[in-house]
C-alpha atoms as a PDB file:
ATOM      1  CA  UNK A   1       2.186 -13.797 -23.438  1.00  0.00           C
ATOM      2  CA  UNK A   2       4.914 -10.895 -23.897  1.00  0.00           C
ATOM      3  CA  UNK A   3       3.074  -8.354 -25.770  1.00  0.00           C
ATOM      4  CA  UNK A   4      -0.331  -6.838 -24.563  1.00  0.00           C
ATOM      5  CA  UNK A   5      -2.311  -4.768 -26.868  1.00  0.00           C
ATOM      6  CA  UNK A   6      -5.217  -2.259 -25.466  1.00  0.00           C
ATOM      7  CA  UNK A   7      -7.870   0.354 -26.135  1.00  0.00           C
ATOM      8  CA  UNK A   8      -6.654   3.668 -23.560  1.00  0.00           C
ATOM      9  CA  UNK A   9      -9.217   5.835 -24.783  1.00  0.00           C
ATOM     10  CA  UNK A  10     -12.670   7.314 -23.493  1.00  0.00           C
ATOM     11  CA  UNK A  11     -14.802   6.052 -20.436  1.00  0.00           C
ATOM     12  CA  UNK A  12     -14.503   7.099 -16.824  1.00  0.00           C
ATOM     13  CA  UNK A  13     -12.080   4.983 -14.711  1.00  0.00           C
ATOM     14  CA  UNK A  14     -11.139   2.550 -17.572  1.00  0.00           C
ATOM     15  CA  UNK A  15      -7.723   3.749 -17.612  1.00  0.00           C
ATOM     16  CA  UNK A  16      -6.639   2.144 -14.110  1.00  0.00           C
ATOM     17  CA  UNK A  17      -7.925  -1.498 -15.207  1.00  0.00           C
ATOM     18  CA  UNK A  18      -5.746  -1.082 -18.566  1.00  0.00           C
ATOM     19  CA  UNK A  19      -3.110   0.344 -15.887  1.00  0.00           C
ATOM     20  CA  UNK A  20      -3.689  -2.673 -13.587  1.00  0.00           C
ATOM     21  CA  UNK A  21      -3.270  -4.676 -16.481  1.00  0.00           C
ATOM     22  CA  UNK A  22      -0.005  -3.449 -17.510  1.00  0.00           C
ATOM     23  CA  UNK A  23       1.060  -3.771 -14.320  1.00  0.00           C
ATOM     24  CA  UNK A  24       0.143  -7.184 -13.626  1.00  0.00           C
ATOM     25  CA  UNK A  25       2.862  -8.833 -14.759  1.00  0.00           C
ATOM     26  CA  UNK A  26       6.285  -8.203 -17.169  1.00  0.00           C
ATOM     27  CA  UNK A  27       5.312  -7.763 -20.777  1.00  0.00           C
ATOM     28  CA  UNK A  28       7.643  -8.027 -23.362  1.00  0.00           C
ATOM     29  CA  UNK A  29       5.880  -5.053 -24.956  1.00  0.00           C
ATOM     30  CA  UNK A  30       2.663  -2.889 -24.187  1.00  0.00           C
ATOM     31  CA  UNK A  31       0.767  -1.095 -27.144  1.00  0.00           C
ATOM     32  CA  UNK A  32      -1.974   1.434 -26.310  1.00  0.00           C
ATOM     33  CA  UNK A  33      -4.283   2.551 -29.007  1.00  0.00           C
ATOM     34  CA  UNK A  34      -5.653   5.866 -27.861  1.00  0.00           C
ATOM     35  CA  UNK A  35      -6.047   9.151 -29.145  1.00  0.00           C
ATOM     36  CA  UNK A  36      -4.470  12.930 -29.136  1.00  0.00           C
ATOM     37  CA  UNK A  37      -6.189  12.803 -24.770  1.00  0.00           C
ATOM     38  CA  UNK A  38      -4.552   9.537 -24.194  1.00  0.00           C
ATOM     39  CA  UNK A  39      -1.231  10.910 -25.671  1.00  0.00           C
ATOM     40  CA  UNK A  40      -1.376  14.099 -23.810  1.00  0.00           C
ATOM     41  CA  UNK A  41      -2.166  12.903 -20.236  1.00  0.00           C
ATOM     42  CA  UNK A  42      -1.249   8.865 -19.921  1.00  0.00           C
ATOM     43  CA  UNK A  43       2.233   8.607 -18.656  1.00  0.00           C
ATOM     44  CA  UNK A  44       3.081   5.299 -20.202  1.00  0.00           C
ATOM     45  CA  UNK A  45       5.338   2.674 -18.366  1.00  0.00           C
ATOM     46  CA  UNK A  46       8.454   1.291 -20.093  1.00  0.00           C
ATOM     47  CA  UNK A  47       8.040  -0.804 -23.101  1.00  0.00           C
ATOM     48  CA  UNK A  48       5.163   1.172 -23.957  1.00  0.00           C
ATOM     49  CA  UNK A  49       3.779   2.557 -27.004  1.00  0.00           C
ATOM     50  CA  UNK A  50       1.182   4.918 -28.109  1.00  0.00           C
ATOM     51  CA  UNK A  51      -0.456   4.206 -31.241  1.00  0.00           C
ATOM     52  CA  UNK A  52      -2.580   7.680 -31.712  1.00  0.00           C
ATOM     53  CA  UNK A  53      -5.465   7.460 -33.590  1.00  0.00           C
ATOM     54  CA  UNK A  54      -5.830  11.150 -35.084  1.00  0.00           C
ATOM     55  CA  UNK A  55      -9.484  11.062 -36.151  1.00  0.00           C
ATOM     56  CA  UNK A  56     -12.512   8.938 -34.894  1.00  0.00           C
ATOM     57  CA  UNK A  57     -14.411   9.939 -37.683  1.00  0.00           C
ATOM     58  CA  UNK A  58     -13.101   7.791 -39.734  1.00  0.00           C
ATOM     59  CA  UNK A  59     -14.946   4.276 -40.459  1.00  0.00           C
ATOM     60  CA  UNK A  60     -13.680   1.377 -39.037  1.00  0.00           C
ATOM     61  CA  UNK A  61     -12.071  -0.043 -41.861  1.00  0.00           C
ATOM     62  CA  UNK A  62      -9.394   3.535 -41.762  1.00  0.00           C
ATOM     63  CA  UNK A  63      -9.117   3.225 -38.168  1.00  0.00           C
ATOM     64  CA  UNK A  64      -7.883  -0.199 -38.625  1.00  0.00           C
ATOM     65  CA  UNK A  65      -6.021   0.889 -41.298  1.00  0.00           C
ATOM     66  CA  UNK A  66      -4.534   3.614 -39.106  1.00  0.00           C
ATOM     67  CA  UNK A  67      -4.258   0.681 -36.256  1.00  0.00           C
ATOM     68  CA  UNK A  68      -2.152  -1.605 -38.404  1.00  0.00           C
ATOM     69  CA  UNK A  69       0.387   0.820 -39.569  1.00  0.00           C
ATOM     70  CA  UNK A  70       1.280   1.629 -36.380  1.00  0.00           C
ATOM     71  CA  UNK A  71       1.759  -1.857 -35.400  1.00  0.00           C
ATOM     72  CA  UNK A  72       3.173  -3.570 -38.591  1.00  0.00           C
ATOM     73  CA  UNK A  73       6.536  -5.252 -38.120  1.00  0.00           C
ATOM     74  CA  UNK A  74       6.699  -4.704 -34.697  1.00  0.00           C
ATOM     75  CA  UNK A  75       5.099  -7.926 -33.013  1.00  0.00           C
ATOM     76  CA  UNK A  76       7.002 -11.073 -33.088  1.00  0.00           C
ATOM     77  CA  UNK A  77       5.004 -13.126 -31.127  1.00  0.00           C
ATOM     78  CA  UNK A  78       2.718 -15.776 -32.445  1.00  0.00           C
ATOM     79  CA  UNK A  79      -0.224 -15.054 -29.891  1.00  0.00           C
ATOM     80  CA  UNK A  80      -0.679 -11.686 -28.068  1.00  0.00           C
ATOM     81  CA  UNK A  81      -2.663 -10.229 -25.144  1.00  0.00           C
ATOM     82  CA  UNK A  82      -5.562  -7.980 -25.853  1.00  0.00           C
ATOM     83  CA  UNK A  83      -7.887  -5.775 -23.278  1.00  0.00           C
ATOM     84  CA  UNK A  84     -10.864  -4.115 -24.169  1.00  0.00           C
ATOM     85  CA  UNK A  85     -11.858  -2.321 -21.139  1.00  0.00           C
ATOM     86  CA  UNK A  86     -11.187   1.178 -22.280  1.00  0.00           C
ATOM     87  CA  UNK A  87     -12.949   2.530 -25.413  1.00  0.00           C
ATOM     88  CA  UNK A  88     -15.959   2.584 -27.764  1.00  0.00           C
ATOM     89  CA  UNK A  89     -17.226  -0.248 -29.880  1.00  0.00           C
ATOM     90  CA  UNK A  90     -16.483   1.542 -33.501  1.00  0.00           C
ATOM     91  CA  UNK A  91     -11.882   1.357 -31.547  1.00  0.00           C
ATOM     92  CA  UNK A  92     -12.704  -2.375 -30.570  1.00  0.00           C
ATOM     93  CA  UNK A  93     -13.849  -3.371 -33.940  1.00  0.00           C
ATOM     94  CA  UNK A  94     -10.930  -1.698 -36.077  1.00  0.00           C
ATOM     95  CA  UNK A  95      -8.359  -3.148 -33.036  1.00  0.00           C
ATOM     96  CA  UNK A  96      -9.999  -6.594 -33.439  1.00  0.00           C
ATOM     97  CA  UNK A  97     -10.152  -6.053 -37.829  1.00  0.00           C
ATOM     98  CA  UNK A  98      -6.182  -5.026 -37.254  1.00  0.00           C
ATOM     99  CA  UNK A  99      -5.259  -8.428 -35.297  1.00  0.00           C
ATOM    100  CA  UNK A 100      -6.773 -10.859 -37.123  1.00  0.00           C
ATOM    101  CA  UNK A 101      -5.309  -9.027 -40.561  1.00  0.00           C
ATOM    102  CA  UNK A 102      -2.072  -9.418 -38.884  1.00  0.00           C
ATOM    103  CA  UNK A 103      -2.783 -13.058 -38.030  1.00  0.00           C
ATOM    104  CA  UNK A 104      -2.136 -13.085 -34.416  1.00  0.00           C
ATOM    105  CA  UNK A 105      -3.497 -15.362 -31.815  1.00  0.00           C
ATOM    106  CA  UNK A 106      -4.761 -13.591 -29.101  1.00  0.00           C
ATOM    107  CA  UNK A 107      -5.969 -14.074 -25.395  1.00  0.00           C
ATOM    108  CA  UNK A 108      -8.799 -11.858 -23.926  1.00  0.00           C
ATOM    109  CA  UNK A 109      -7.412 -10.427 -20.555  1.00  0.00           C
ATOM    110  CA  UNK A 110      -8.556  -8.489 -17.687  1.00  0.00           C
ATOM    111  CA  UNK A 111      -7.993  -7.866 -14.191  1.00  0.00           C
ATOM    112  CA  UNK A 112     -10.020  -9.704 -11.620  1.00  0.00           C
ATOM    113  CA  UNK A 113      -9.222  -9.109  -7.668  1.00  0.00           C
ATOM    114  CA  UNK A 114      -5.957  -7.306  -8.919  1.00  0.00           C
ATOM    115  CA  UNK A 115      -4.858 -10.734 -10.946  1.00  0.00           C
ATOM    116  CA  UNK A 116      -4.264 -10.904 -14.344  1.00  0.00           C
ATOM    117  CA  UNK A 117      -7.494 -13.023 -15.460  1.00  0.00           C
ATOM    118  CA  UNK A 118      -7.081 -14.644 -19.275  1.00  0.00           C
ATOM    119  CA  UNK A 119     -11.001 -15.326 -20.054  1.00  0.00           C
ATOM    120  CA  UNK A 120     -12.126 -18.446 -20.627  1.00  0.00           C
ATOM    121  CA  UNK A 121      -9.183 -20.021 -19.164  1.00  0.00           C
ATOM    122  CA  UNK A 122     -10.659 -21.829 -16.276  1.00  0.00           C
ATOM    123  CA  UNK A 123      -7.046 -21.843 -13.093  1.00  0.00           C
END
């Protein structure tokens, strides 16, 4: 899968799984949804974008309105990573409302003993 998509937002020590992540292996393309923080303070590797979410007072449905904007056009791929470890619930639902508007496939990933792990893939 060349393009990962993840939450880089609030939640102590979440950022160095979605770091781990993006390290794990050589993605075509990394997008981080995060906010004005995340912006500020996450150096982000090559072939890395922020998406910045600007308010998170917004319902879902804007945030994922917000979400998709920022990533319209710019995913070729038929099926995409995606990592939740970073984040709150109300970011997860507008990232998950945003992919499956966009009609992307997607694999859950995460890092288990510093190896990329897609869930429910049994290796």
């Amino acid at each position: 899968m060349p393009t990962l998509i993840a939450c880089l937002s609030s939640g102590k020590g979440t950022w160095t799984e979605v770091i781990k992540i993006i390290q794990s292996q050589s993605w075509d393309k990394v997008f981080l949804i995060t906010n004005e923080f995340g912006k500020d303070n996450f150096r982000p590797p090559q072939n890395t974008e922020l998406i910045v979410i600007n308010d998170y007072g917004k319902d879902t449905s804007q945030l994922a309105e917000q979400i998709k904007s920022g990533l319209k056009s710019k995913i070729k791929d038929f099926e995409i990573a995606l990592n939740f470890s970073s984040g709150s619930g109300k970011e997860h639902m507008a990232l998950l409302e945003t992919v499956l508007e966009l009609g992307f496939n997607f694999r859950l990933v995460t890092i288990n003993n510093n190896q990329l792990e897609i869930m429910g893939i049994n290796r």
